[in-house]
N, C-alpha and C. Protein backbone atom coordinates (compact mmCIF):
# COMPACT_ATOMS: atom_id res chain seq x y z
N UNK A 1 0.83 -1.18 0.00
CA UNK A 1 0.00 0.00 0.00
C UNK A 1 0.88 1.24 0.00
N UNK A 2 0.52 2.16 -0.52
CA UNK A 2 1.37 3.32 -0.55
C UNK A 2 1.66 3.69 0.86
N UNK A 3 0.26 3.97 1.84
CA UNK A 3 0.64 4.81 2.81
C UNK A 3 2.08 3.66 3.58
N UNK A 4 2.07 2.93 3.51
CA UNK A 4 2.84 1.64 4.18
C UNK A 4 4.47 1.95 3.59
N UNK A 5 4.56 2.37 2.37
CA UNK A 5 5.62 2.81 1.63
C UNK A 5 6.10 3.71 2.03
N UNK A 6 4.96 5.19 2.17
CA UNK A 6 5.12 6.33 2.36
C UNK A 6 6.08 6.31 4.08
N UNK A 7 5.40 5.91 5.09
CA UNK A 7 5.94 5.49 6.56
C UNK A 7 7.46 4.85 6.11
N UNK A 8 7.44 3.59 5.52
CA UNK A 8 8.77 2.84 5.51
C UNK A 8 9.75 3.97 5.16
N UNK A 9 9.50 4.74 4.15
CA UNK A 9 10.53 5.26 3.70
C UNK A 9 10.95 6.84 4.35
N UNK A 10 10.17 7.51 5.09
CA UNK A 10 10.30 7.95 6.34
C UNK A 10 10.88 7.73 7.44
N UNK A 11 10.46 6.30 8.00
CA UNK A 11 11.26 5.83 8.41
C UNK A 11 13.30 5.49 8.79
N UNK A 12 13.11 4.99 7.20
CA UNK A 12 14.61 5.05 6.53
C UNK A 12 15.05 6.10 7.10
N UNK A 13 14.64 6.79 5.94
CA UNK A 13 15.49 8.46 6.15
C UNK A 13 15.85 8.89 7.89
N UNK A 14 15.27 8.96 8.73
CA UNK A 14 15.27 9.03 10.09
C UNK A 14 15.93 8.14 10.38
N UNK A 15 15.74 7.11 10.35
CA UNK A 15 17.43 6.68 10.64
C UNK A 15 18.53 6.26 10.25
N UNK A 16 18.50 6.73 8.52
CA UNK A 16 19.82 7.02 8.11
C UNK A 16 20.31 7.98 8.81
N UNK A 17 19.68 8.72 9.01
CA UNK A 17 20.66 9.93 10.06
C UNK A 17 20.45 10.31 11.37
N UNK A 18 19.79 9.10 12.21
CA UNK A 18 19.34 9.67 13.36
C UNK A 18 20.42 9.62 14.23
N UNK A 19 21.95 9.33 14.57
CA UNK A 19 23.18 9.51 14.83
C UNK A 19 23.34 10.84 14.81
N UNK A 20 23.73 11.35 13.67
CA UNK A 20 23.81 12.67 13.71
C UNK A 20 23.21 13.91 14.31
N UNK A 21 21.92 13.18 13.79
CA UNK A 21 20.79 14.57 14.48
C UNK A 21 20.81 14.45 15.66
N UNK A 22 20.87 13.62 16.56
CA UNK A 22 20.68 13.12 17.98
C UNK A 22 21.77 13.97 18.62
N UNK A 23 23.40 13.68 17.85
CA UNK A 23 24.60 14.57 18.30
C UNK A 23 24.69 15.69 18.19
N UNK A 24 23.92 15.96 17.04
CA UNK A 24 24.17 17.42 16.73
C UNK A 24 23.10 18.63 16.58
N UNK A 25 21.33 17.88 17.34
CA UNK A 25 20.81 19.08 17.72
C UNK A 25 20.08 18.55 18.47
N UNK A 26 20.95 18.03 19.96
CA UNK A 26 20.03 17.31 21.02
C UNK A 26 20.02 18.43 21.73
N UNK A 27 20.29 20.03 21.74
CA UNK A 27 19.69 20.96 22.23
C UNK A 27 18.88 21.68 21.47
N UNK A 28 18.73 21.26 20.09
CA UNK A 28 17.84 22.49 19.14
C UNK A 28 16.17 21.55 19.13
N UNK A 29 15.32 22.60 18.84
CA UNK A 29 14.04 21.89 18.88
C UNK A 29 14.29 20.66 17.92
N UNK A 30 12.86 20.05 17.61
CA UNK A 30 12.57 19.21 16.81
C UNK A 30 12.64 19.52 15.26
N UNK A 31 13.16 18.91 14.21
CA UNK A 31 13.35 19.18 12.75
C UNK A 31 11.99 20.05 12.35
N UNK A 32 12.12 20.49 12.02
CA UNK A 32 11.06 21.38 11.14
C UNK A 32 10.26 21.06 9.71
N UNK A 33 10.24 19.66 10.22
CA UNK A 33 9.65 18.77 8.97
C UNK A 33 8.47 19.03 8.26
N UNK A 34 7.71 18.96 7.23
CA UNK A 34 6.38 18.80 7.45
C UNK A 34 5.57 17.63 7.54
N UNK A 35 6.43 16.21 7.86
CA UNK A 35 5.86 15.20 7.92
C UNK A 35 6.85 14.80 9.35
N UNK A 36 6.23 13.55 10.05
CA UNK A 36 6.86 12.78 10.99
C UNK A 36 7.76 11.72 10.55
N UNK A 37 8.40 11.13 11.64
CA UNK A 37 9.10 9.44 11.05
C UNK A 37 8.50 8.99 9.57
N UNK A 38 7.59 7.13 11.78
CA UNK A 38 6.66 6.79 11.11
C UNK A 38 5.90 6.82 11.25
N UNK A 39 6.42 6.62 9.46
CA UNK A 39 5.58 6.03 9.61
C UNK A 39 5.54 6.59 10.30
N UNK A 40 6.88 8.02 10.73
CA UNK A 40 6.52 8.48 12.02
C UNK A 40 7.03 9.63 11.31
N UNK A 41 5.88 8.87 11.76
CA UNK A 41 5.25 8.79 11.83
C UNK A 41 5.43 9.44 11.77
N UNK A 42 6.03 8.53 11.30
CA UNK A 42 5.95 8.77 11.05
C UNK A 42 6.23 9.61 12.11
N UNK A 43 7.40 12.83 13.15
CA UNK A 43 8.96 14.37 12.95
C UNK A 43 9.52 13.78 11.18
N UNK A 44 8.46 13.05 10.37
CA UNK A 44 9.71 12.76 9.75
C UNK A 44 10.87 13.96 9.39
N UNK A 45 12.00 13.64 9.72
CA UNK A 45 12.99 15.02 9.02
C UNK A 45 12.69 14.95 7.43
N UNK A 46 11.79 14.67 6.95
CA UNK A 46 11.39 15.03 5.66
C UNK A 46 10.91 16.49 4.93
N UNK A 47 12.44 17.12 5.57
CA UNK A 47 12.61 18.66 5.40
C UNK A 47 12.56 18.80 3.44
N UNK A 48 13.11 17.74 2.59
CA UNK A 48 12.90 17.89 1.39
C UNK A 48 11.92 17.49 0.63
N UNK A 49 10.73 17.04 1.77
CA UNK A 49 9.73 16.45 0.64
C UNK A 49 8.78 17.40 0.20
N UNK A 50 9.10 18.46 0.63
CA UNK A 50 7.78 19.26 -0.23
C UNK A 50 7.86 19.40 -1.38
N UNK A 51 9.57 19.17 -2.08
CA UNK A 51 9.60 19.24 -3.49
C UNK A 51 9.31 18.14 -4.28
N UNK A 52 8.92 17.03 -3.19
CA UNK A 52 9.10 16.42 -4.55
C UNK A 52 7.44 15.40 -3.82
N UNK A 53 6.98 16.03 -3.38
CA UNK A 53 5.07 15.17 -2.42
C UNK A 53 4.81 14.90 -4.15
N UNK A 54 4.01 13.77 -3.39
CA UNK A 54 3.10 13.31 -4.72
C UNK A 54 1.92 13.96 -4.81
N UNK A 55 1.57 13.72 -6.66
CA UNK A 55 0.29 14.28 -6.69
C UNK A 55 -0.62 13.89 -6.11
N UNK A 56 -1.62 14.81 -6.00
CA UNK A 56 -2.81 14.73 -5.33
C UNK A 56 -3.71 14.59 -6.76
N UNK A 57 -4.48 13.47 -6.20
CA UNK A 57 -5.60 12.86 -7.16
C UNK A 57 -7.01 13.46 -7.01
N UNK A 58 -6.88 14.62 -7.20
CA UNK A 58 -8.12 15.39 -7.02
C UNK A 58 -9.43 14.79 -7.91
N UNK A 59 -9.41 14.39 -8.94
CA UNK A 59 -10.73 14.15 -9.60
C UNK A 59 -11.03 12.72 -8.31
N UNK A 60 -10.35 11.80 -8.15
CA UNK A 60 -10.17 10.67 -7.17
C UNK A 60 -11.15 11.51 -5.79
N UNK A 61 -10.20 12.64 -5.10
CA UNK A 61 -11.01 12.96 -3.62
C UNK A 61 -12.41 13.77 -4.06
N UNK A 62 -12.77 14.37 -5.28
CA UNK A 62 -13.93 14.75 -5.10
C UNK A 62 -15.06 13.93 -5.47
N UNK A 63 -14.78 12.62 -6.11
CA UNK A 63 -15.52 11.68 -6.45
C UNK A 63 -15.92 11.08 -4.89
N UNK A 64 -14.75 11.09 -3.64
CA UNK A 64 -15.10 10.39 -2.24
C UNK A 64 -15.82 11.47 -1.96
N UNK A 65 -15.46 12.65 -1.94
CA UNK A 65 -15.82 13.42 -1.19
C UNK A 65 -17.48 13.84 -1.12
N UNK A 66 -17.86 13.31 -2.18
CA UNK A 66 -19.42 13.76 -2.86
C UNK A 66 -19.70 12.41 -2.18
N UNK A 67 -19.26 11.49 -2.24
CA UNK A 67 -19.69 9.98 -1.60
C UNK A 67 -19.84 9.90 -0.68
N UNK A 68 -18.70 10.59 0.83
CA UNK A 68 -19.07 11.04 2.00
C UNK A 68 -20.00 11.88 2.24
N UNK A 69 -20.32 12.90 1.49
CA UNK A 69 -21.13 13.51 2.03
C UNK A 69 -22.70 13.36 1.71
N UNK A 70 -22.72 12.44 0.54
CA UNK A 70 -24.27 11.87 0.26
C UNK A 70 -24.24 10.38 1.60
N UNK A 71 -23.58 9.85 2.12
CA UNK A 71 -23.39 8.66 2.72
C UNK A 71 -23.03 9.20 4.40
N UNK A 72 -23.64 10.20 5.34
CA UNK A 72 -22.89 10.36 6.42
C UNK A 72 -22.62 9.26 7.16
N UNK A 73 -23.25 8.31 7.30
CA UNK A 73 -22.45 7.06 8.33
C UNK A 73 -21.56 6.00 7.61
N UNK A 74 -20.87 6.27 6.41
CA UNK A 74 -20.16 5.77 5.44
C UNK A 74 -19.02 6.01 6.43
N UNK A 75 -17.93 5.52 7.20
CA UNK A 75 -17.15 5.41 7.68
C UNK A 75 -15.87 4.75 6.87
N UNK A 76 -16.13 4.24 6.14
CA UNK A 76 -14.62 3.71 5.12
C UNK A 76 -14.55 4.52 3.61
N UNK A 77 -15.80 5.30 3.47
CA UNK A 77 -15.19 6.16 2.55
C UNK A 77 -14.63 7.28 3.04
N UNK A 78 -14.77 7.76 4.18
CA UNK A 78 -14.18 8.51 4.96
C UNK A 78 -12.53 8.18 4.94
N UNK A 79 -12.40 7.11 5.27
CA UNK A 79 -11.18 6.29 5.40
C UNK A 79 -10.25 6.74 4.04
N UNK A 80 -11.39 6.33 3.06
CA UNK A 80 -10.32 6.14 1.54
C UNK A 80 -9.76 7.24 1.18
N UNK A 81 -11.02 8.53 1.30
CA UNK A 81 -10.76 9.73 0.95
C UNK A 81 -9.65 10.50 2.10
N UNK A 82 -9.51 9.84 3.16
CA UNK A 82 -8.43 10.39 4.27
C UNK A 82 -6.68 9.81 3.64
N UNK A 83 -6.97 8.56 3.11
CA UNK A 83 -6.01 7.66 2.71
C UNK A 83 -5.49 8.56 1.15
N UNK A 84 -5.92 9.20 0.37
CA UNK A 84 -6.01 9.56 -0.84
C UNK A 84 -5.53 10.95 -0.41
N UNK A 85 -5.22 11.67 0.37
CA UNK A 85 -4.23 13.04 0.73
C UNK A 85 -3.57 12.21 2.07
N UNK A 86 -3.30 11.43 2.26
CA UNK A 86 -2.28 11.12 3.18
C UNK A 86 -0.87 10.58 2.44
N UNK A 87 -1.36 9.73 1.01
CA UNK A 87 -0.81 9.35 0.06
C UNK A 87 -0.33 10.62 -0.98
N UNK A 88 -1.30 11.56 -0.79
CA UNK A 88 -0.49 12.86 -1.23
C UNK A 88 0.21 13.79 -0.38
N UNK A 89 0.58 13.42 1.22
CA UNK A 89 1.05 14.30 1.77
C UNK A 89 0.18 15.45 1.66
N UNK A 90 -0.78 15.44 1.95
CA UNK A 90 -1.73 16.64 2.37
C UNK A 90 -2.46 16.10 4.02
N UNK A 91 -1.76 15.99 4.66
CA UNK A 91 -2.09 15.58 5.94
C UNK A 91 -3.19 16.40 6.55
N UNK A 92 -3.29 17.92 6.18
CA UNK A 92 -4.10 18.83 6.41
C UNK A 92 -5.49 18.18 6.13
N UNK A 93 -5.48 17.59 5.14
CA UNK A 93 -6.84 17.68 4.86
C UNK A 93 -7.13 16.13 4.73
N UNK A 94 -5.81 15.15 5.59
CA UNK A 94 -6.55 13.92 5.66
C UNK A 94 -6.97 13.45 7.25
N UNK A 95 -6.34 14.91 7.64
CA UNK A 95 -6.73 14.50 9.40
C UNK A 95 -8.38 14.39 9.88
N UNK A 96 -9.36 15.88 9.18
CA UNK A 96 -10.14 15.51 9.15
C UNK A 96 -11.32 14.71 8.80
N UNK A 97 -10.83 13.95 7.72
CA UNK A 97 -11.84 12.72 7.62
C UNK A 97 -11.04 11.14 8.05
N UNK A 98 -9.89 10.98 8.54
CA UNK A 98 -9.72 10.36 9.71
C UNK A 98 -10.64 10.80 10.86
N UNK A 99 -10.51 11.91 11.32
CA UNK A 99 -11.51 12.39 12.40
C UNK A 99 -12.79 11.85 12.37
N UNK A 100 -13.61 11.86 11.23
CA UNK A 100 -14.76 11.75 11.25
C UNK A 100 -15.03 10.35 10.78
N UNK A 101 -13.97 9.54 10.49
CA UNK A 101 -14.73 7.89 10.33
C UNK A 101 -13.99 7.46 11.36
N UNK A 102 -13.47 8.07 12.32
CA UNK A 102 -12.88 7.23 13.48
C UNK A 102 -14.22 7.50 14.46
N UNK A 103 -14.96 8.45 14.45
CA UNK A 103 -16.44 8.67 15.16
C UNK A 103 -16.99 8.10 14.59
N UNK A 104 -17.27 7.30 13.84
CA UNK A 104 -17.83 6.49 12.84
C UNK A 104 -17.61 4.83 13.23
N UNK A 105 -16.55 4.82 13.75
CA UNK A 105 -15.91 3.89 13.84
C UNK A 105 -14.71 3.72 14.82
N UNK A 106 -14.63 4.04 15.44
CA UNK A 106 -13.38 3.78 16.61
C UNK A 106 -12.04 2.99 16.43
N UNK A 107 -12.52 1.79 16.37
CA UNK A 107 -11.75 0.55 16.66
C UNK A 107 -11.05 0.47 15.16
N UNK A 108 -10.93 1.40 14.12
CA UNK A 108 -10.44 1.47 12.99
C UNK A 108 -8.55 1.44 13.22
N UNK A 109 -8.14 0.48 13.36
CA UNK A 109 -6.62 0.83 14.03
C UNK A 109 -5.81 1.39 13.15
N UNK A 110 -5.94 0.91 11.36
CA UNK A 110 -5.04 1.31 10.75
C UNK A 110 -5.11 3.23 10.23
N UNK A 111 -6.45 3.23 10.28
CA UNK A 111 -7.21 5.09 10.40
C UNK A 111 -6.17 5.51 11.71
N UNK A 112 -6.62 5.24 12.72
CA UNK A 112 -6.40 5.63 14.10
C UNK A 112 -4.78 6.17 14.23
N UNK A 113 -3.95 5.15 13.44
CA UNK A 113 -2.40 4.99 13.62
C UNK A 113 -2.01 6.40 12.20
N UNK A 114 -2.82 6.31 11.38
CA UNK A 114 -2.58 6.92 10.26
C UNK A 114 -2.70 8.18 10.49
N UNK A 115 -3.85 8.52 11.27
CA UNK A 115 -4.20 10.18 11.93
C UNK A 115 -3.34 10.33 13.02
N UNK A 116 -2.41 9.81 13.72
CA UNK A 116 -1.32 9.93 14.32
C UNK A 116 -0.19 10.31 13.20
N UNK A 117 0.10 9.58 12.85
CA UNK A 117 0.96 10.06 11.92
C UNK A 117 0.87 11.59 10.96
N UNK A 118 -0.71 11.43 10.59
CA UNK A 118 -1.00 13.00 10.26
C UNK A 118 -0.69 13.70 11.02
N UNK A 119 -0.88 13.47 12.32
CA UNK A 119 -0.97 14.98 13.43
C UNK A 119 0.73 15.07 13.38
N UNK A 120 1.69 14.13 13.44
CA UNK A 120 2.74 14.33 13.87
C UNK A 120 3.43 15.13 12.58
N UNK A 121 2.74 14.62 11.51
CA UNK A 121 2.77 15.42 10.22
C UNK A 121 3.00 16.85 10.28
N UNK A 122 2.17 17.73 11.00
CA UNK A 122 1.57 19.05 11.39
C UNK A 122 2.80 19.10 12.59
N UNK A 123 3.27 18.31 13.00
CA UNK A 123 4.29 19.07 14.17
C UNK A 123 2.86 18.90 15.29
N UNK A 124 2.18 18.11 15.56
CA UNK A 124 1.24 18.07 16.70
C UNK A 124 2.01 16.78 17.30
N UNK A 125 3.04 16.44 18.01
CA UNK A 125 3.45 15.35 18.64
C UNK A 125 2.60 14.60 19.84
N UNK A 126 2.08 15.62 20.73
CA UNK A 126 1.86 15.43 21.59
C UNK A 126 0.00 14.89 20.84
N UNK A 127 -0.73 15.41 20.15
CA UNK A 127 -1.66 14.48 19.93
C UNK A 127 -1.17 13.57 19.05
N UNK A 128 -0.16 13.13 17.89
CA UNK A 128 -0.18 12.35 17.45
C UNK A 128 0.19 10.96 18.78
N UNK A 129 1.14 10.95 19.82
CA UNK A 129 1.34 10.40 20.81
C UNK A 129 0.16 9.97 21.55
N UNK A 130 -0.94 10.71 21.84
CA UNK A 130 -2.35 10.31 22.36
C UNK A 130 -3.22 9.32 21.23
N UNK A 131 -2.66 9.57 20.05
CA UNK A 131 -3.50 8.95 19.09
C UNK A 131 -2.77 7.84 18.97
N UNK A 132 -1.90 7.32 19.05
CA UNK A 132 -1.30 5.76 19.09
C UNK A 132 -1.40 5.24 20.42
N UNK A 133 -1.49 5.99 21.54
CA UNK A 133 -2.03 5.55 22.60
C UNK A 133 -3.48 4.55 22.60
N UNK A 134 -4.39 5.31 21.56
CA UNK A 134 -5.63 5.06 21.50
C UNK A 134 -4.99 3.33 20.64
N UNK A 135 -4.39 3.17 19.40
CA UNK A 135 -4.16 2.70 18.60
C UNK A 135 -4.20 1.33 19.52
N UNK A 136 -2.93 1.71 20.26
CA UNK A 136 -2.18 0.39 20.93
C UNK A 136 -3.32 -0.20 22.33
N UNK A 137 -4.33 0.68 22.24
CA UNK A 137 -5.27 0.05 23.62
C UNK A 137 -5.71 -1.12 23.06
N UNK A 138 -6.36 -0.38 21.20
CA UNK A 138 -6.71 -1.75 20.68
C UNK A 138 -5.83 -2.59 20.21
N UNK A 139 -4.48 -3.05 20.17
CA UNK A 139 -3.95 -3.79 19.93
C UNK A 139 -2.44 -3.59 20.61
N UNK A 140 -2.06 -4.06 21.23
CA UNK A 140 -1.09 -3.16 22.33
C UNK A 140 0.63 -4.05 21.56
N UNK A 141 0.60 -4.93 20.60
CA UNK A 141 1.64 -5.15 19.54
C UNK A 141 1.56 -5.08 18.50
N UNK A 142 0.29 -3.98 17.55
CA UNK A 142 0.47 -3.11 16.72
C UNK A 142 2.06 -2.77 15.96
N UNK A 143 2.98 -3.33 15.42
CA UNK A 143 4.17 -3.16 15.17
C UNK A 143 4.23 -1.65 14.54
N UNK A 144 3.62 -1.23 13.42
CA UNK A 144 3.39 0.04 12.60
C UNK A 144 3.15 0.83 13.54
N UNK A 145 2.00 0.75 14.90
CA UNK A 145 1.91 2.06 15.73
C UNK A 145 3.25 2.22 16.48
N UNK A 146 3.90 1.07 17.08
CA UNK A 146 4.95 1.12 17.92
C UNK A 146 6.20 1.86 17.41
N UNK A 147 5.84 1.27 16.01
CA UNK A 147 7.69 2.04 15.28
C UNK A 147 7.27 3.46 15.39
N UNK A 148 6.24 3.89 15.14
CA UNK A 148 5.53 4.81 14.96
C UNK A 148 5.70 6.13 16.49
N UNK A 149 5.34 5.38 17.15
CA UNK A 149 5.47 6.00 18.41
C UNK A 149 6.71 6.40 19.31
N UNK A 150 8.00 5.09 18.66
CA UNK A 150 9.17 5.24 19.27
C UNK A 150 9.75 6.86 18.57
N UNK A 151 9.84 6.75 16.86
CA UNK A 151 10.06 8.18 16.44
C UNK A 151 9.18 8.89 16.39
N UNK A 152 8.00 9.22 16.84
CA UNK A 152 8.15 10.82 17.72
C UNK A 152 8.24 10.74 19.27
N UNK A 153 8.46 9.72 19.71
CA UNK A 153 9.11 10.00 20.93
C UNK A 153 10.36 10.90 21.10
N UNK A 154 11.32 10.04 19.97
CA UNK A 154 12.65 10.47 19.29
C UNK A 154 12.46 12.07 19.41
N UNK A 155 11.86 11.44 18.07
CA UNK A 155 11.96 13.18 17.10
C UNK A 155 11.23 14.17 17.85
N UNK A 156 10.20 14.26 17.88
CA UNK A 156 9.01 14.82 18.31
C UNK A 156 9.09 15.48 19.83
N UNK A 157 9.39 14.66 21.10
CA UNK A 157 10.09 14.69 22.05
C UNK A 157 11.18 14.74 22.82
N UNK A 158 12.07 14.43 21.85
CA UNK A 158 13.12 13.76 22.76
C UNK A 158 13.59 13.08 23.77
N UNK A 159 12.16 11.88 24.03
CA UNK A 159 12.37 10.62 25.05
C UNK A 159 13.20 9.46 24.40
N UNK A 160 14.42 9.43 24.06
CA UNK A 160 15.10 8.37 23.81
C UNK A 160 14.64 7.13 24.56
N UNK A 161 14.51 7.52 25.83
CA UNK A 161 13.95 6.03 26.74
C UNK A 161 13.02 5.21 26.51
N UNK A 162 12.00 6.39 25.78
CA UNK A 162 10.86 5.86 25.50
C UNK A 162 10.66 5.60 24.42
N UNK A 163 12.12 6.33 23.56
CA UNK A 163 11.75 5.49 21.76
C UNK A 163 12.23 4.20 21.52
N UNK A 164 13.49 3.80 23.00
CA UNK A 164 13.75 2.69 22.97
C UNK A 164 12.76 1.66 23.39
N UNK A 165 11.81 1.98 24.25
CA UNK A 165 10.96 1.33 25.11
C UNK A 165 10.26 0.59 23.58
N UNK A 166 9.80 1.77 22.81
CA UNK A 166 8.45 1.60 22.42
C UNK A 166 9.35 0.63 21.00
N UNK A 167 10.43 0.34 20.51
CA UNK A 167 11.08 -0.36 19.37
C UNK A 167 11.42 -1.66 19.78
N UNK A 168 11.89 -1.71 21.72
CA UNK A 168 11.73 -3.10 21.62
C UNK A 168 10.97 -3.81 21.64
N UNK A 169 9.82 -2.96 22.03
CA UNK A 169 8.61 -3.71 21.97
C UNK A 169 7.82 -4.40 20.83
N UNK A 170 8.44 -3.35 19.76
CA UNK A 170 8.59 -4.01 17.99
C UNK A 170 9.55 -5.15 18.03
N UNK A 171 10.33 -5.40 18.60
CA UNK A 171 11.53 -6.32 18.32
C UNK A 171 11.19 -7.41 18.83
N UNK A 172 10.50 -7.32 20.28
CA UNK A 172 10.18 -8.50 20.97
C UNK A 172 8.71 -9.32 20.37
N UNK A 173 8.01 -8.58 19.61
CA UNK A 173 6.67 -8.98 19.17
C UNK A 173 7.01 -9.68 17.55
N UNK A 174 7.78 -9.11 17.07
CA UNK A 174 8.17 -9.56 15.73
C UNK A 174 9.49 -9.43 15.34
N UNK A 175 10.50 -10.25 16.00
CA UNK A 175 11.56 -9.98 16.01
C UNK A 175 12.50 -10.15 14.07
N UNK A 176 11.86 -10.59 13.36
CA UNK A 176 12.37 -10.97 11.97
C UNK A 176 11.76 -9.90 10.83
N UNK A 177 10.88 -9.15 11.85
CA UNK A 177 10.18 -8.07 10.86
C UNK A 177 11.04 -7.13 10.25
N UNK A 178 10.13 -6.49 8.78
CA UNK A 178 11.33 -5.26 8.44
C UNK A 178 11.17 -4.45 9.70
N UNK A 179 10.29 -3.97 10.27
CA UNK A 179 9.82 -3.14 11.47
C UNK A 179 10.85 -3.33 12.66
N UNK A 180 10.73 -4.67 12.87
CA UNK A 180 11.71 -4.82 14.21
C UNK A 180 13.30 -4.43 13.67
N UNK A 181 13.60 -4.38 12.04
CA UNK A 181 15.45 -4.04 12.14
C UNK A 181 14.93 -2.63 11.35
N UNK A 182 14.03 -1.97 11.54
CA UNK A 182 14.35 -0.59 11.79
C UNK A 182 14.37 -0.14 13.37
N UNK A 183 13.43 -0.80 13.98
CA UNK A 183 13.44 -0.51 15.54
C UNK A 183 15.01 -0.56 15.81
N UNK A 184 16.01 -2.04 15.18
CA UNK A 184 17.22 -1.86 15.85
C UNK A 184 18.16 -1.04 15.53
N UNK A 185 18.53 -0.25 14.25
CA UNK A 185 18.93 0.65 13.67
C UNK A 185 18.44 1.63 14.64
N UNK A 186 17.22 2.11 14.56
CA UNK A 186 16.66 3.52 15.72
C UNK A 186 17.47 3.06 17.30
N UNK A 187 17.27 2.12 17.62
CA UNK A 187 18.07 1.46 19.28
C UNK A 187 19.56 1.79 19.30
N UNK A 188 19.65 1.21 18.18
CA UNK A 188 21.42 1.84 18.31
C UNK A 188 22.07 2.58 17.77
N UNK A 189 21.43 3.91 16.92
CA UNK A 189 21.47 5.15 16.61
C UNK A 189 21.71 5.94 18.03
N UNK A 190 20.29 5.73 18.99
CA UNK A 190 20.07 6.26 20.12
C UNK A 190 21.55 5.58 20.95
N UNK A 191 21.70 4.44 21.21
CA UNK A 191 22.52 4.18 22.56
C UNK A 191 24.16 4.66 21.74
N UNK A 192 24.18 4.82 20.50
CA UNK A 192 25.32 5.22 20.12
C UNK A 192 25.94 6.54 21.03
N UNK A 193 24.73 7.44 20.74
CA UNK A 193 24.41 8.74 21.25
C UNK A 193 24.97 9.21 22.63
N UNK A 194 24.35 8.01 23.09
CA UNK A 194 23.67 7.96 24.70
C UNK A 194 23.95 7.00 25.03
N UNK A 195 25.14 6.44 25.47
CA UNK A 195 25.41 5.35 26.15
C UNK A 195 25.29 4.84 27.61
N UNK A 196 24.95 6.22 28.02
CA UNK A 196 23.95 6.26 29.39
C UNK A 196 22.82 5.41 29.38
N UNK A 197 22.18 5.20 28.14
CA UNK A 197 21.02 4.57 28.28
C UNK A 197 20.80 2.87 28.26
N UNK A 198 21.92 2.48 28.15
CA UNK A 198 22.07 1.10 28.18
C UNK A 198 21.63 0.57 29.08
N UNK A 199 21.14 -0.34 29.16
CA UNK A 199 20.53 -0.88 30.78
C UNK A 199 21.49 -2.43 31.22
């Protein structure tokens, strides 16, 4: 799936260089991204993607968009049309119809994790962090929310403890996953850093 692409490769990038950034602006705020990890969530430092975001499939969202709004308890076209500017990096305008088929629908985990990632998109850490909270109630080894949650802990925060917390918890649930050897790349980016943090 794209959005799955879109995260992985976010991902990457964050920790191809999360060594560096960690050394060299563990006193400056958070990157000034307009997207998160992962997938982070997705802070991604995806300081260069505005040049090159994909198109937006506009004849595509106004075809949902007329569909949502003739259909109000339609909760997965909500979804598609949220999925269809998340895939364009228009997070702006996929947060709110995440919003509104997750009232629709709650227990939607992969929506739920995805509007986390939007918010962290926007530089909202602290709700994208409440929104994988929600994620992981319903499924508390969620691998995608967890990677998800460790970088903006990272990025977003700067709880190393807790980006380690939240990657081994990827590692220990699916230890052969691509997910779990980005978690270990992010683990020992951080303890490179911070060798304080070793336990």
């Amino acid at each position: 799936m794209k959005r799955e692409s879109i995260m992985f490769s976010m991902v990457g990038m964050l920790f191809g260089i999360l060594i560096g950034w960690i050394v060299g602006s563990q006193h400056a705020g958070p990157p000034t991204a307009s997207a998160p990890p992962a997938s982070a969530p997705s802070g991604s430092s995806a300081s260069g993607r505005a040049a090159s975001a994909p198109t937006l499939d506009v004849q595509r969202a106004s075809e949902l968009e007329r569909t949502a709004n003739s259909q109000p308890n339609n909760a997965a076209v909500r979804v598609e049309l949220a999925n269809v500017y998340f895939d364009a990096e228009r997070f702006d305008l996929a947060v709110p119809w995440y919003e509104a088929a997750l009232k629709l629908d709650p227990k939607n985990l992969d929506a739920s994790t995805d509007l986390g990632v939007s918010y962290y998109s926007l530089n909202q850490a602290d709700r994208a962090l409440a929104q994988f909270d929600h994620s992981l109630s319903l499924d508390p080894k969620h691998l995608k929310t967890l990677l998800d949650q460790g970088i903006v802990r990272a990025f977003g925060k700067k709880d190393f403890a807790g980006a380690i917390d939240s990657w081994q918890k990827v590692i220990a649930a699916a230890p052969t996953s691509p997910e779990a050897q980005q978690a270990k790349q992010g683990i020992d980016g951080i303890l490179s850093a911070h060798p304080e943090l070793k336990k």
